[in-house]
Protein backbone atom coordinates (compact mmCIF):
# COMPACT_ATOMS: atom_id res chain seq x y z
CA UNK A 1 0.00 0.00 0.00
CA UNK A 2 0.92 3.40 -0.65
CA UNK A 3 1.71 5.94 1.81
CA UNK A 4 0.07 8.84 -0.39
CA UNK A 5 -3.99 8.31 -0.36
CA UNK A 6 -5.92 9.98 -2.80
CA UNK A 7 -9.70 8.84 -4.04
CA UNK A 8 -8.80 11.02 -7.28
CA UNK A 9 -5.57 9.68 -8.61
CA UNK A 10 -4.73 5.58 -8.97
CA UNK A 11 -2.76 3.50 -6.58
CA UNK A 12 -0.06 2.80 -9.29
CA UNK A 13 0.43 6.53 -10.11
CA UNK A 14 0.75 6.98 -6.37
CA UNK A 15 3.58 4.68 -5.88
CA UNK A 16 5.57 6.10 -8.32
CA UNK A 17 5.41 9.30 -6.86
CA UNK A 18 6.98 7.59 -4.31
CA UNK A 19 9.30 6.17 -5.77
CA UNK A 20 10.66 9.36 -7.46
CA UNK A 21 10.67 11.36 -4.70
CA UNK A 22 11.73 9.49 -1.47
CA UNK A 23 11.65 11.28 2.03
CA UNK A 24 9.17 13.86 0.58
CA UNK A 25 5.92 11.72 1.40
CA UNK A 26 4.55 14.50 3.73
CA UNK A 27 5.17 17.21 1.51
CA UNK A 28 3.34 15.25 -1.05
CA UNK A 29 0.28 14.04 1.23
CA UNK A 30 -0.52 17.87 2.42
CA UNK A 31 -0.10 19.38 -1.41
CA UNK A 32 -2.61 16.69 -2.72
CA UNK A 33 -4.89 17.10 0.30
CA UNK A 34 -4.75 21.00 -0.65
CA UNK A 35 -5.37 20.61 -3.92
CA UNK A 36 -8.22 18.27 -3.87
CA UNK A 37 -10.26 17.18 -6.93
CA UNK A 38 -9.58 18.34 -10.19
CA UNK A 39 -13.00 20.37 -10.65
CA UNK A 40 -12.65 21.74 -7.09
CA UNK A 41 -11.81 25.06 -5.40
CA UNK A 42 -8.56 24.65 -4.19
CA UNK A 43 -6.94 27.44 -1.90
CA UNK A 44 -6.24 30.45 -3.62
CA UNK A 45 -2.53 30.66 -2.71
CA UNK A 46 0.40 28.68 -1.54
CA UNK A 47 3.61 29.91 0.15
CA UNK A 48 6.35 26.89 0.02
CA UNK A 49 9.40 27.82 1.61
CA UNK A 50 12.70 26.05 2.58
CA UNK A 51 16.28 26.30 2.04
CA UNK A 52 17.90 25.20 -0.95
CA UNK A 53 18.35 22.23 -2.59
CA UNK A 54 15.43 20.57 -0.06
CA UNK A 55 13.03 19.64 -2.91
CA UNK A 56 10.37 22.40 -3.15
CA UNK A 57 10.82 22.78 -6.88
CA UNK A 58 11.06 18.91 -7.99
CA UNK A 59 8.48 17.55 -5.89
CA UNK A 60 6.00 20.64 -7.08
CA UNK A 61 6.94 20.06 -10.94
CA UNK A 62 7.00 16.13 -11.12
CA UNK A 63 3.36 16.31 -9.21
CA UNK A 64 1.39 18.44 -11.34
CA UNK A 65 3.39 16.81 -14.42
CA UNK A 66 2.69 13.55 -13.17
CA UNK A 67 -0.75 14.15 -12.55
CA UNK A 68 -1.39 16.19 -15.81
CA UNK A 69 -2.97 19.22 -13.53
CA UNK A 70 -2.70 22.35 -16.00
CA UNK A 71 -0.43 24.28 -14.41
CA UNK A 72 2.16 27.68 -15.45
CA UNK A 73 5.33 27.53 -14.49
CA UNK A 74 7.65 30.56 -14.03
CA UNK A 75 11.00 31.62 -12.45
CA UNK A 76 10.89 35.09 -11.43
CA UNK A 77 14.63 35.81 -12.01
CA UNK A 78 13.97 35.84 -15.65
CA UNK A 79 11.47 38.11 -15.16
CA UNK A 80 12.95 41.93 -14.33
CA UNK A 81 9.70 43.76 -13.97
CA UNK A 82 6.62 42.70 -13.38
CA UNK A 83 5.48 43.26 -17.33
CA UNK A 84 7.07 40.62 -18.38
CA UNK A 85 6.01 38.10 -15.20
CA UNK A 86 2.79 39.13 -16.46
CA UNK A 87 2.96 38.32 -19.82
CA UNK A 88 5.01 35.42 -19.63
CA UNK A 89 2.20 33.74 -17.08
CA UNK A 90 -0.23 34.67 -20.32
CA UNK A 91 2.17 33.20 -23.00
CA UNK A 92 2.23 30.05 -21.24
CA UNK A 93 -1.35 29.84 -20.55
CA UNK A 94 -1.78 29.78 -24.27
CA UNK A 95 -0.03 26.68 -24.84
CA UNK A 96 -1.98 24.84 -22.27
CA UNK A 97 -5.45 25.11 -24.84
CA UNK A 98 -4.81 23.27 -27.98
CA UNK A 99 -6.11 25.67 -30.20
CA UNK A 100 -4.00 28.61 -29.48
CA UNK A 101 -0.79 26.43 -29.64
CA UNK A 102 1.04 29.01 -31.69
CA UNK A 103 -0.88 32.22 -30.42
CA UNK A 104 0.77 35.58 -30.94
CA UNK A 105 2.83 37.31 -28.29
CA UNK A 106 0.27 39.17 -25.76
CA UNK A 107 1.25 42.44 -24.67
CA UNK A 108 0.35 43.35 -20.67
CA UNK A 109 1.10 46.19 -19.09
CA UNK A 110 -1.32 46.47 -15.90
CA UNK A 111 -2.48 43.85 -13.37
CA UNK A 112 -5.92 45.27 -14.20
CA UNK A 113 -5.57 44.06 -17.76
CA UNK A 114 -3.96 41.06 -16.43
CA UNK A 115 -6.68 39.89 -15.28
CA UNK A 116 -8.93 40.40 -18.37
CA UNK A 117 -6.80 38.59 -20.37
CA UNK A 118 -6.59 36.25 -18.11
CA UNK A 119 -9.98 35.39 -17.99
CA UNK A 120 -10.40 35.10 -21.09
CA UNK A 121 -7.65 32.75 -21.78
CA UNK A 122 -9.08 29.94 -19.48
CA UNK A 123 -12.41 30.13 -21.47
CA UNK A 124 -11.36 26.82 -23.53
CA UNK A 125 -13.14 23.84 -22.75
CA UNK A 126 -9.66 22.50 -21.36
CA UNK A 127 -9.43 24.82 -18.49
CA UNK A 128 -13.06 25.53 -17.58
CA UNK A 129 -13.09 22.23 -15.38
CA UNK A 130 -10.16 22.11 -13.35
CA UNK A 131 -7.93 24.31 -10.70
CA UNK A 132 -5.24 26.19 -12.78
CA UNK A 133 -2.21 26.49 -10.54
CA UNK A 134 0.34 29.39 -11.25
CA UNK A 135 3.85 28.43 -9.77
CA UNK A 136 6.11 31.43 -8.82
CA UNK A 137 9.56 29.82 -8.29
CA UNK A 138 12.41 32.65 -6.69
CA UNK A 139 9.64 33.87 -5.36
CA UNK A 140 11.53 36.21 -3.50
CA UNK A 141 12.13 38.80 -6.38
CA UNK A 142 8.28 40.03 -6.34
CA UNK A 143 9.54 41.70 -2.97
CA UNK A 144 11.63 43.71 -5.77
CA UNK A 145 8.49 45.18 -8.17
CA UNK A 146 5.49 47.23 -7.29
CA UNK A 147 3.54 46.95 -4.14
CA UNK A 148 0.83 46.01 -5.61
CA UNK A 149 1.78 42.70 -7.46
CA UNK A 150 2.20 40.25 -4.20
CA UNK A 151 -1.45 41.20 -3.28
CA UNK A 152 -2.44 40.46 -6.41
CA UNK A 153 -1.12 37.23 -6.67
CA UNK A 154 -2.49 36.24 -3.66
CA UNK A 155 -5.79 37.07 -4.45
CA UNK A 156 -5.60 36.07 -7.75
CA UNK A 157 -8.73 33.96 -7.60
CA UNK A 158 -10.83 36.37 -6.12
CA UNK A 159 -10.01 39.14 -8.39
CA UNK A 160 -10.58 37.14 -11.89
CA UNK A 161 -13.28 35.07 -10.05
CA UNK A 162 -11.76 31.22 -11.40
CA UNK A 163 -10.60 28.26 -9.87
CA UNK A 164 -6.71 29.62 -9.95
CA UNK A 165 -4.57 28.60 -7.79
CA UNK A 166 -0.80 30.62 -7.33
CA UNK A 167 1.99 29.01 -5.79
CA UNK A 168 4.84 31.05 -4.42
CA UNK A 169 8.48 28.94 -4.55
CA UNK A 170 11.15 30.68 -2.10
CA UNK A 171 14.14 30.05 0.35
CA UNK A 172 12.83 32.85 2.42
CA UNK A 173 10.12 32.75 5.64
CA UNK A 174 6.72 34.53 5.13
CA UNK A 175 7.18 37.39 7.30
CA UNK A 176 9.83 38.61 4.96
CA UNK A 177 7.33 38.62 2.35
CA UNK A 178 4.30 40.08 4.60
CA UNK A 179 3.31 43.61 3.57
CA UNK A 180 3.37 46.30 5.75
CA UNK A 181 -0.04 47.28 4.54
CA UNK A 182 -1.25 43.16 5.38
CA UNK A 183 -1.90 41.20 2.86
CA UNK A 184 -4.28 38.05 1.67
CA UNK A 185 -2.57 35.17 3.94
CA UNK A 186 -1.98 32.02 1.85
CA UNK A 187 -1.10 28.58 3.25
CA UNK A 188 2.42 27.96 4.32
CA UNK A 189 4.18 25.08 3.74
CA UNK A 190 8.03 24.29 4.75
CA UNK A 191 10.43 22.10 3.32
CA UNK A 192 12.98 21.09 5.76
CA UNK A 193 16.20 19.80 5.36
CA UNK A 194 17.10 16.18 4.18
CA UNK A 195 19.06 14.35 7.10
CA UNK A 196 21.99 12.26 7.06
CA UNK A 197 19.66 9.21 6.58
CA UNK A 198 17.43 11.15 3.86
CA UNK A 199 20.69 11.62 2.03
CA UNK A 200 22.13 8.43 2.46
CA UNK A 201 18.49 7.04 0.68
CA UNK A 202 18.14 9.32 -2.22
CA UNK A 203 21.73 8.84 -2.70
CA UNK A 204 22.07 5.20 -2.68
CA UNK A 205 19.73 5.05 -5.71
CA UNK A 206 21.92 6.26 -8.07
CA UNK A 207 23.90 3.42 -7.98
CA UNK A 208 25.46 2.21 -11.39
CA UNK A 209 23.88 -1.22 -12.50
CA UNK A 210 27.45 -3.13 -12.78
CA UNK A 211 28.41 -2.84 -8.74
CA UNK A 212 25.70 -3.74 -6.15
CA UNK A 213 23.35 -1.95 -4.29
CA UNK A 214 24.98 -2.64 -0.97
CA UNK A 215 28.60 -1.62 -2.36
CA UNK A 216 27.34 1.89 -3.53
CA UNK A 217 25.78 2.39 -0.31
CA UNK A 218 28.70 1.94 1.24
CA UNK A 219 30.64 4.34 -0.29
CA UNK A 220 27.95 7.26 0.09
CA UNK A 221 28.40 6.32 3.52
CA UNK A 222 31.73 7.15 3.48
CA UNK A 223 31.35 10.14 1.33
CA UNK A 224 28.67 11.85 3.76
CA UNK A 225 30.95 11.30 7.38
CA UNK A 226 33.82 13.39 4.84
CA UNK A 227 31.05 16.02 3.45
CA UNK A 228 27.96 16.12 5.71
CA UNK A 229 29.35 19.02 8.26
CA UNK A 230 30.64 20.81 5.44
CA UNK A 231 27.83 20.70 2.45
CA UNK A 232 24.49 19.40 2.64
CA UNK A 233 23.32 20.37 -0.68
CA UNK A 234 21.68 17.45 -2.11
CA UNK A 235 22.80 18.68 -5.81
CA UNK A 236 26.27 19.27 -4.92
CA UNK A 237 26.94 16.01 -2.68
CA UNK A 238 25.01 14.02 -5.85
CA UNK A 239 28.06 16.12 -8.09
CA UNK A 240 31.08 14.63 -5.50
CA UNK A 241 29.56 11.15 -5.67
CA UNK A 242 29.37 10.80 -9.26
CA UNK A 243 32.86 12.71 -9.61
CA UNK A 244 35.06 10.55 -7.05
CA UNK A 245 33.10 6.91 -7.37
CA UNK A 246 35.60 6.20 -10.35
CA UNK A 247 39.09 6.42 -7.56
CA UNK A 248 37.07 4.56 -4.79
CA UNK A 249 36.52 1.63 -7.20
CA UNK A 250 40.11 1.40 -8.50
CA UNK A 251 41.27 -1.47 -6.48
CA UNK A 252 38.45 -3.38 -7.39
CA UNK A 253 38.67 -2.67 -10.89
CA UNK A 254 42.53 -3.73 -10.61
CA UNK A 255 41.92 -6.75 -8.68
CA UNK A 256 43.94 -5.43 -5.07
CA UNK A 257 40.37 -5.62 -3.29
CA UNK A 258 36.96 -6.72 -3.16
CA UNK A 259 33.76 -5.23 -2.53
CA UNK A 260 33.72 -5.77 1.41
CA UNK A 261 37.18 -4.78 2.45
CA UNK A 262 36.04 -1.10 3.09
CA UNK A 263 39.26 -0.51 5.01
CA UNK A 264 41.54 -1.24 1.81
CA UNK A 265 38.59 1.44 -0.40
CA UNK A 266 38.80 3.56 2.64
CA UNK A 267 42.71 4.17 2.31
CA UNK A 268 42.54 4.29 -1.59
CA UNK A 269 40.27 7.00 -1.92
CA UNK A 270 41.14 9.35 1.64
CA UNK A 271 43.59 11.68 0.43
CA UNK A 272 41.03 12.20 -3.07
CA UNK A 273 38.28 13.12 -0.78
CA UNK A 274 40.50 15.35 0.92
CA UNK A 275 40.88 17.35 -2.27
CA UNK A 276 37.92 17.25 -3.02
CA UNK A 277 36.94 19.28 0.49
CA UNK A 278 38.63 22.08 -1.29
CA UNK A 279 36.32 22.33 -4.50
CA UNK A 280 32.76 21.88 -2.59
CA UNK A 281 30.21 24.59 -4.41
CA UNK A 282 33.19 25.61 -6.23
CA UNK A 283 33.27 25.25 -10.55
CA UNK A 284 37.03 26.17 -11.33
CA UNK A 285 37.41 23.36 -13.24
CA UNK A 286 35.69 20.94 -15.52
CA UNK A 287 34.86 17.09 -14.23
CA UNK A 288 37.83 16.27 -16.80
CA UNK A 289 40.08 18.51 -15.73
CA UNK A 290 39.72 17.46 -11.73
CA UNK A 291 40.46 13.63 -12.66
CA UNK A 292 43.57 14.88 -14.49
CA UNK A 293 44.56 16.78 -11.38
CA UNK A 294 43.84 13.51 -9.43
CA UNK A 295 46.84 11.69 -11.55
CA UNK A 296 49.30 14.41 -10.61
CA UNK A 297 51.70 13.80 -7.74
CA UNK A 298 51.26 16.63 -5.71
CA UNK A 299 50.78 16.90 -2.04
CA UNK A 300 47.91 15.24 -0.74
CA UNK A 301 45.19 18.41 0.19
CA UNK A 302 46.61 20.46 -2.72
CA UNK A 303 44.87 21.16 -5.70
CA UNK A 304 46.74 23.05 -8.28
CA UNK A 305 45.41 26.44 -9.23
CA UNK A 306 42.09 26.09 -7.23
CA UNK A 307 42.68 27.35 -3.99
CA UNK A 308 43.75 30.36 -4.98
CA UNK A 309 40.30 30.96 -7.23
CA UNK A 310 42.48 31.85 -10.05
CA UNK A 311 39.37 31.67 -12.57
CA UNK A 312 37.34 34.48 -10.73
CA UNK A 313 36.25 36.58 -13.57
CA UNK A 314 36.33 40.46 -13.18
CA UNK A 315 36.47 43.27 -15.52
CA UNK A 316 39.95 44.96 -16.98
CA UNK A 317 39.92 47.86 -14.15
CA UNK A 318 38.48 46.17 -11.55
CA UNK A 319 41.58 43.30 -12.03
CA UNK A 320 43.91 47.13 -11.78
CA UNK A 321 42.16 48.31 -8.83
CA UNK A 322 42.16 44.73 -6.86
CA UNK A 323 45.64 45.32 -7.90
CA UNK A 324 45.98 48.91 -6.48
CA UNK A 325 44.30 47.90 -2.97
CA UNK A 326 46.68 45.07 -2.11
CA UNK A 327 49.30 47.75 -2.56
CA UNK A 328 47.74 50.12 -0.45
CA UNK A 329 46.87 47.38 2.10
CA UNK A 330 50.32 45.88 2.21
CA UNK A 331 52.70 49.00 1.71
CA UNK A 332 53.76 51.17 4.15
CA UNK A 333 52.78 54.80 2.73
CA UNK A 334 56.08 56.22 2.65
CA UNK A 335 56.88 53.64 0.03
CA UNK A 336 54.66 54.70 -2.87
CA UNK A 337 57.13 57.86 -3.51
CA UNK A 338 59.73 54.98 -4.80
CA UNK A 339 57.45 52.71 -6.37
CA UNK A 340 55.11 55.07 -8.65
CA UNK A 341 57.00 58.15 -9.01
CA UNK A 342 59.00 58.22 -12.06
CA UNK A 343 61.47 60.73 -10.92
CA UNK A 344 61.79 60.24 -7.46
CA UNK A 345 65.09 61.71 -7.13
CA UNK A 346 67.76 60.29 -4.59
CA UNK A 347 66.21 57.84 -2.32
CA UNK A 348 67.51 55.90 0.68
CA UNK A 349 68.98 52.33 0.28
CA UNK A 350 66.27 49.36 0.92
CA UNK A 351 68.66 48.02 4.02
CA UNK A 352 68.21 51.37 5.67
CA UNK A 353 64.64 51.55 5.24
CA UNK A 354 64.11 48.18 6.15
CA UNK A 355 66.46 47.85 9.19
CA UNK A 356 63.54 49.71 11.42
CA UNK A 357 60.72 47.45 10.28
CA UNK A 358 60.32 44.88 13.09
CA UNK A 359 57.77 42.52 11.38
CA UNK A 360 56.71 41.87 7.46
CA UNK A 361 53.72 43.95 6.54
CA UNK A 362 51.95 40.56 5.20
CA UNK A 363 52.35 39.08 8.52
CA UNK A 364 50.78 42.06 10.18
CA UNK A 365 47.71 42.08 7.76
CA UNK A 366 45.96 44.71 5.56
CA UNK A 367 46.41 48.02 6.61
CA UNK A 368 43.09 50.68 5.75
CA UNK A 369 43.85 53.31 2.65
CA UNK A 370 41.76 56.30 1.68
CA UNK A 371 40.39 56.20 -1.75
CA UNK A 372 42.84 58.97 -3.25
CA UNK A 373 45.89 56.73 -2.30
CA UNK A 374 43.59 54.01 -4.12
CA UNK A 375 43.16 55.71 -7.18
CA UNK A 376 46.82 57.70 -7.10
CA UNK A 377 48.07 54.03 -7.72
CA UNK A 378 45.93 52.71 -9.97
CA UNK A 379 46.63 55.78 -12.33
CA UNK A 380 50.32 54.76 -12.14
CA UNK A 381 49.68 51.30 -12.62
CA UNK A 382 47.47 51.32 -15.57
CA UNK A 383 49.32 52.27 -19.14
CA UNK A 384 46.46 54.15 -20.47
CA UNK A 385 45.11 57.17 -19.06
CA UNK A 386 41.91 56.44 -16.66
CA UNK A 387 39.25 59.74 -16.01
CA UNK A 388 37.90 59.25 -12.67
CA UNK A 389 34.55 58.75 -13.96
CA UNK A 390 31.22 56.87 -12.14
CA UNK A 391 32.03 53.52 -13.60
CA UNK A 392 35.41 53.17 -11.83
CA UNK A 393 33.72 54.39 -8.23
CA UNK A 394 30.75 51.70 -9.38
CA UNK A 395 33.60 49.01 -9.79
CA UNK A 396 34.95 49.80 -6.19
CA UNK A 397 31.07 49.17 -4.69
CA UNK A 398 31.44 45.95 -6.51
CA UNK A 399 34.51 44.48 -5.20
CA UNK A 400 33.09 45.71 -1.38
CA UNK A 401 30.09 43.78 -2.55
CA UNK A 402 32.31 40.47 -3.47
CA UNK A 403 33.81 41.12 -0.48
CA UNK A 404 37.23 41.33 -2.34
CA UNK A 405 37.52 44.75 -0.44
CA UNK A 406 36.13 45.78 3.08
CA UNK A 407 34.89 49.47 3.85
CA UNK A 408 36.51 50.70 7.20
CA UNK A 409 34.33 52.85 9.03
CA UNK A 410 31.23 54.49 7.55
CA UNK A 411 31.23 55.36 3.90
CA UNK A 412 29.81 58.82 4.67
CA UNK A 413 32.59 60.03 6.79
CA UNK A 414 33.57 63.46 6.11
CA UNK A 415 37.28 62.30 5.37
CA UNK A 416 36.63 60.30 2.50
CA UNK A 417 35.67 56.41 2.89
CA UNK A 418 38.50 53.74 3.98
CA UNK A 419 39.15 50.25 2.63
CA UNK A 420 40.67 47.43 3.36
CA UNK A 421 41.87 44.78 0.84
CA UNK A 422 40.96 41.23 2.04
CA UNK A 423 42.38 38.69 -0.45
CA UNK A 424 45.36 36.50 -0.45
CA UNK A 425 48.67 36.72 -2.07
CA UNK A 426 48.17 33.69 -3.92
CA UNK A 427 44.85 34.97 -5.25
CA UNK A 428 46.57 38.73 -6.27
CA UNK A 429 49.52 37.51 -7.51
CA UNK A 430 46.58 35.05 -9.88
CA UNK A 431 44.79 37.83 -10.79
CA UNK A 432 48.08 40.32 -12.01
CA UNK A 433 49.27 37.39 -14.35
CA UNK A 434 45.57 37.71 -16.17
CA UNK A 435 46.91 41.67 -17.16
CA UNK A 436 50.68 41.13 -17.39
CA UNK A 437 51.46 42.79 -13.88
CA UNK A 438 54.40 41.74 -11.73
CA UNK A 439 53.28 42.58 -7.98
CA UNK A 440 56.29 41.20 -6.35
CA UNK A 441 58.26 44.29 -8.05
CA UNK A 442 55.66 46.62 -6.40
CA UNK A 443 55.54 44.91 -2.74
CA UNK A 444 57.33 46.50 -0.47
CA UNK A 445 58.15 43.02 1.74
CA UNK A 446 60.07 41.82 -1.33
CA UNK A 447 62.50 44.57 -1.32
């Protein structure tokens, strides 16, 4: 017997629910007991919430696919205002009558005319009958467009008077969403996390047909006491399992070791996994590219050219500003006569200035600049000829943003804001080789 009960849907079709999406049974039991009978009322809007990578968006498509409820589905990031939310949710509603398969594009500019159209496009016999259920996924960016959209959506089935149904998809509680003003409430649903034993489950069905059931399960085992404290994304920890299964079979594959003697797998495959702790949520490199690095014979926990996120991508002056911070941060200010001035005139000998300094400035840390020393060096540092212009102080709020750069202080100080560069050598020295820079020459600790 199935766990899911329904008097509208067949036991078979039930099951396999099931059987797709394990650990989610309760999920599954309260959205079918909210969405009732094809023909009825269902409630006018759901709020399903949870962090990522917990299910929401699978288990909500493969049930209304599954089931063949008419349903519009639409991710609000690739919608940047709320005209085009609008008329995508209208696009897609034509393709779900068969006559209007290859409608022309409808223009929307209101949520008043919204709802005409909308009205009118669930006139076909198709939709007359049954709930039509509007999934939101990203929910989270209608916080983002006018005030009066969430409302809307909530409502949606008393304002255009039809059995609609709109489903909000986000990683974010309710009363983040709530308006100020209040608001229809809709029904809340959460989606907690999977568990250790969840994950070792869903997991432990991917197993590749040629090795047995109890072997794979094993290693996921294995795999979740490295990665469990550290990641418990369910996409990322499938990712790692499919990327490192290939080492932990090797010495069965060459003959050394047989599927029981975990000890023998366990030893084979320790010092990959310990690589691997450095790449979790990370995509510096291709899946063929990390089993090359896996053949190298480098120190075990090293991974060539990835800890140092040497693929980070930024534009050409925000590489030279980077570039400018870390020799703000690092040099004593003093220093930057000899380094950027062409004609300096006579200066002391390195041994003299250096005989004072008690500790290196990278062992002390970062040291705050103001933004004139900032962008006095970058103008000496760049060949061309850089105006001061909006675009270079909107690069600067970027890197504070990717927390490549810290502000020191409050940026409305009369003084002028301070920063603070916050990256690595290893990572700086990375990104000058991308523009043809040699730091070292420009660090005053390699004097």
């Amino acid at each position: 017997m199935p766990t899911l009960e329904h008097p509208e849907y067949p036991e078979a079709t039930l099951l396999h629910l099931e059987s797709i999406m394990p650990c989610r049974e309760s999920q599954m039991s309260t959205l079918l007991s909210v969405f009732g009978e094809r023909q009825q009322y269902s409630f006018p809007s759901i709020f399903i919430y949870g962090h990522t990578s917990s299910g929401k968006t699978y288990v909500l498509q493969t049930l209304l696919k599954t089931l063949e409820l008419p349903h519009v589905f639409v991710n609000c990031i690739e919608c940047s205002t709320s005209r085009l939310l609008l008329e995508k949710i209208l696009s897609q509603l034509q393709s779900l009558s068969s006559k209007t398969k290859h409608a022309s594009h409808i223009s929307c500019d209101t949520l008043n005319q919204f709802v005409c159209l909308f009205k009118q496009e669930i006139m076909a016999e198709e939709l007359q009958n049954e709930t039509i259920y509007i999934v939101l996924d990203k929910a989270e960016q209608l916080r983002e467009m006018e005030a009066n959209v969430l409302p809307a959506f909530l409502r949606l089935q008393e304002l255009a008077d039809r059995n609609v149904t709109v489903i909000l998809v986000t990683e974010i509680v309710w009363e983040l969403f709530r308006p100020n003003t209040g608001c229809f409430e809709p029904f809340t649903l959460y989606f907690p996390d999977y568990s250790i034993g969840h994950l070792q489950k869903i997991l432990s069905h991917d197993h590749p047909p040629e090795y047995s059931a109890d072997f794979y399960a094993a290693y996921i085992n294995i795999l979740l006491g490295v990665f469990y404290t550290v990641c418990r994304d369910l996409k990322e920890l499938r990712h790692l399992a499919a990327l490192n299964f290939s080492k932990y079979c090797e010495p069965v594959v060459k003959g050394e070791a047989n599927e029981r003697d975990t000890r023998r797998l366990w030893k084979n495959i320790e010092s990959h996994l310990k690589k691997a702790m450095q790449t979790v949520y990370l995509r510096e490199v291709s899946s063929s590219q990390w089993e090359r690095l896996q053949q190298d014979d480098g120190e075990p926990g090293q991974v060539k050219g990835l800890s140092a996120h040497t693929h980070v991508e930024l534009p050409y002056y925000s590489k030279f500003l980077l570039i400018a911070a870390y020799l703000a941060s690092y040099n004593p200010s003093r220093s930057d006569k000899r380094f950027f001035l062409k004609h300096h005139g006579k200066m002391k000998r390195t041994t003299f200035l250096k005989k004072h300094e008690k500790t290196s400035n990278h062992l002390l840390g970062p040291k705050p600049f103001p933004l004139d020393r900032l962008l006095a060096i970058l103008y000496s540092i760049v060949d061309k000829r850089v105006a001061p212009t909006g675009n270079i102080f909107s690069q600067i709020s970027s890197l504070v943003t990717l927390q490549l750069l810290t502000l020191v202080g409050h940026d409305d100080q009369l003084d002028g804001p301070r920063y603070k560069c916050t990256v690595s050598l290893d990572f700086i020295r990375a990104i000058a080789r991308t523009v043809n820079f040699d730091i070292i020459k420009y660090l005053y600790d390699f004097l």
